[in-house]
Protein backbone atom coordinates (compact mmCIF):
# COMPACT_ATOMS: atom_id res chain seq x y z
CA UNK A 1 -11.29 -4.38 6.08
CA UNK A 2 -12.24 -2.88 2.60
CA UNK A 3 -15.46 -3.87 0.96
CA UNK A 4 -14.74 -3.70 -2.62
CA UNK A 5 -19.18 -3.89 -3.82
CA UNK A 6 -18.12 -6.15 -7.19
CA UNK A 7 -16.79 -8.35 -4.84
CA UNK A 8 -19.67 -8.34 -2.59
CA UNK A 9 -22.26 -8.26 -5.80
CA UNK A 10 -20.40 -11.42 -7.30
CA UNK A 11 -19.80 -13.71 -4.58
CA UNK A 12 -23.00 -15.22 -4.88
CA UNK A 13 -22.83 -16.17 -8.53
CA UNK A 14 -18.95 -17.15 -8.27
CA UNK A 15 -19.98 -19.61 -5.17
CA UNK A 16 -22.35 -21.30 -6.94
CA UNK A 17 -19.86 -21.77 -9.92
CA UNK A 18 -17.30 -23.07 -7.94
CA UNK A 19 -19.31 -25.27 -5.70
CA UNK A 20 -19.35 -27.76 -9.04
CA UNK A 21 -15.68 -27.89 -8.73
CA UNK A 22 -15.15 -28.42 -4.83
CA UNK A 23 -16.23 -32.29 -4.07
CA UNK A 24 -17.15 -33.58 -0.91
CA UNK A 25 -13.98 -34.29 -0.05
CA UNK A 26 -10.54 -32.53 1.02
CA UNK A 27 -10.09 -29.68 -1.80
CA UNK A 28 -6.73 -27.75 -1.49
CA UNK A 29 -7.36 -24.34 -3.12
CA UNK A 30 -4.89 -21.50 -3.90
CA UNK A 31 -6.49 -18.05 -4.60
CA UNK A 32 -4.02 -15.80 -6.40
CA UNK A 33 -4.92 -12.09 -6.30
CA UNK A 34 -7.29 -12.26 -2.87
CA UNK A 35 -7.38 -8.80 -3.13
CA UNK A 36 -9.69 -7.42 0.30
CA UNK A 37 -10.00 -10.91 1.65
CA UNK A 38 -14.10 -11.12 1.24
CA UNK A 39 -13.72 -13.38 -1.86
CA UNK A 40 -11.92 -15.19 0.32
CA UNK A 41 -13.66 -15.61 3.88
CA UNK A 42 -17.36 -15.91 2.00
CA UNK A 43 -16.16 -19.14 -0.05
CA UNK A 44 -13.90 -20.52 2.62
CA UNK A 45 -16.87 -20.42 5.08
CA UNK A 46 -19.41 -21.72 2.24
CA UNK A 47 -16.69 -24.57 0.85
CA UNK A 48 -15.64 -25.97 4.83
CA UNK A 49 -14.17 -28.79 2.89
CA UNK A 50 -11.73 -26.85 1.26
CA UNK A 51 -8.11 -25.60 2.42
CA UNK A 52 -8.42 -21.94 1.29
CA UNK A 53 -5.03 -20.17 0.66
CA UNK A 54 -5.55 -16.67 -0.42
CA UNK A 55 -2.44 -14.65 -1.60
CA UNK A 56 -1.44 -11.07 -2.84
CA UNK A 57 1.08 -8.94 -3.97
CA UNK A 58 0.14 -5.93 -2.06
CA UNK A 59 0.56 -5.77 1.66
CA UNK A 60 -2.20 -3.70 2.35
CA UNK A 61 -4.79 -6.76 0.65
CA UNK A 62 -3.09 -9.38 2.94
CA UNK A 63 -3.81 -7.37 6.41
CA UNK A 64 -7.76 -6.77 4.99
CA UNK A 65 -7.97 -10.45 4.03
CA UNK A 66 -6.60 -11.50 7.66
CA UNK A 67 -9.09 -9.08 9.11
CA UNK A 68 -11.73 -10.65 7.26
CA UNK A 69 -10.56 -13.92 8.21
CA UNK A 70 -10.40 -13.06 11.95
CA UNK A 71 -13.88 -11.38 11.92
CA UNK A 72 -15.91 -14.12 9.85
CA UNK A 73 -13.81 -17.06 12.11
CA UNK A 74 -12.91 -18.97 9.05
CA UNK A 75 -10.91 -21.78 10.03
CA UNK A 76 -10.02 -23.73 7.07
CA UNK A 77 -8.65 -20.61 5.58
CA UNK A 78 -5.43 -19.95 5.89
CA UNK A 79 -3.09 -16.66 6.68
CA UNK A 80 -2.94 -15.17 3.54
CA UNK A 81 0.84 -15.32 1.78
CA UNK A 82 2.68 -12.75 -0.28
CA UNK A 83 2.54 -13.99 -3.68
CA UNK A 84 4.13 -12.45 -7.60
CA UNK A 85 2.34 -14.39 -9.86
CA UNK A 86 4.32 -12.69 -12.17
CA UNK A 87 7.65 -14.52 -10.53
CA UNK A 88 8.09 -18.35 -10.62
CA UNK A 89 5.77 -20.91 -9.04
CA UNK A 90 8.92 -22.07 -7.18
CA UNK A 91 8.69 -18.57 -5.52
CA UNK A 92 4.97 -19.24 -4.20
CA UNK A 93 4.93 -20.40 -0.66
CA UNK A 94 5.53 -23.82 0.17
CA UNK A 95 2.90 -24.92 -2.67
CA UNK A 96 4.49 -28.12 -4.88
CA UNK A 97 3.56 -29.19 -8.00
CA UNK A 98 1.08 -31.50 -8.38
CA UNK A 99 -0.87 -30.52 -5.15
CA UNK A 100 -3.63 -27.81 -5.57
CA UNK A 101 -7.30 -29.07 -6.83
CA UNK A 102 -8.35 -25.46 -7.64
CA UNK A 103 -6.10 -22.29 -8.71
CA UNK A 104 -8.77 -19.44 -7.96
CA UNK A 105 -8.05 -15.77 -9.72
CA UNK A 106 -10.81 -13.37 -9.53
CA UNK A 107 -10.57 -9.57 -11.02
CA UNK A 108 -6.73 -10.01 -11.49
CA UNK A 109 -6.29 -10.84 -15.49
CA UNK A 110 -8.01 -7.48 -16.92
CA UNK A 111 -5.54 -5.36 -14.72
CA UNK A 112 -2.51 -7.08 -14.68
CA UNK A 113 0.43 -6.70 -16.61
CA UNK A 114 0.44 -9.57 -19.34
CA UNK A 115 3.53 -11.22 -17.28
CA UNK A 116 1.40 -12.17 -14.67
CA UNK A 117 -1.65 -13.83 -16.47
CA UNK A 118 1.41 -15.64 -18.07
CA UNK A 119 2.54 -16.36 -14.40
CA UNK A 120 -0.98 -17.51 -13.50
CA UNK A 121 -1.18 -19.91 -16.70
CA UNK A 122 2.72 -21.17 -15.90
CA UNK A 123 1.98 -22.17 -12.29
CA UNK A 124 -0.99 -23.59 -12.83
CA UNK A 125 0.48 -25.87 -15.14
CA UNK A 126 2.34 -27.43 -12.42
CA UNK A 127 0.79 -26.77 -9.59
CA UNK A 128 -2.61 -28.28 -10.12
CA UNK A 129 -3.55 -31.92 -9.84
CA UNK A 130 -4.32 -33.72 -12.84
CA UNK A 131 -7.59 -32.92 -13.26
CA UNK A 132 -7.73 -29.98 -11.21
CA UNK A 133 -9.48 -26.52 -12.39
CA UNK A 134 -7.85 -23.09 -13.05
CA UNK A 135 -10.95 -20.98 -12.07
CA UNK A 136 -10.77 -17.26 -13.44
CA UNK A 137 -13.43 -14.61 -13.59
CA UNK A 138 -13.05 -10.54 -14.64
């Protein structure tokens, strides 16, 4: 598992930001970007309510992120999916528009390529429930 120490400096902060947007109720949540997974496990645990998908591009994130997973027995969060944001939302997983209450991206924008904050602002525009939040940070 890698233990990126923004990620582990921030968490606490981002939680609290994101508890606003996470109701009492079922939240469906897509994290684009999950990078080492601890994002990922720390707000999954913290938010039980929510369905936590994290996603990457590189395959090396998604085995950290299911180590984390494994070791901080997260349940609601699920195995984490190869995602492109850069490629069509038709290409990411099984999601369908209209179904996600928060589209999570932390530290991806500022070292992307400009195709895939375009790709984040795209899918989110079809993916997320009316009235649901496009959370970015970094």
């Amino acid at each position: 598992m890698q233990a990126p120490a923004a990620a582990e400096r921030n968490k606490g902060p981002i939680l609290a930001v994101l508890r606003e947007y996470a109701g009492p109720g079922a939240v469906r949540v897509l994290e684009v970007g999950a990078g080492a997974g601890l994002h990922a496990a720390y707000f999954a645990r913290a938010l039980p309510q929510t369905r936590w998908q994290p996603s990457d591009i590189d395959p090396q994130a998604l085995r950290s992120i299911a180590a984390y997973a494994e070791a901080m027995q997260v349940p609601n969060m699920l195995p984490p999916v190869l995602l492109d944001v850069s490629q069509g939302w038709e290409t990411w997983g099984d999601t369908q528009p209209a179904t996600l209450d928060l589209l999570v991206s932390i530290n991806m924008m500022h070292i992307a390529e400009l195709r895939c904050t375009e790709g984040l602002f795209k899918g989110a525009g079809v993916l997320l429930k009316p009235g649901g939040v496009l959370f970015t940070y970094g």
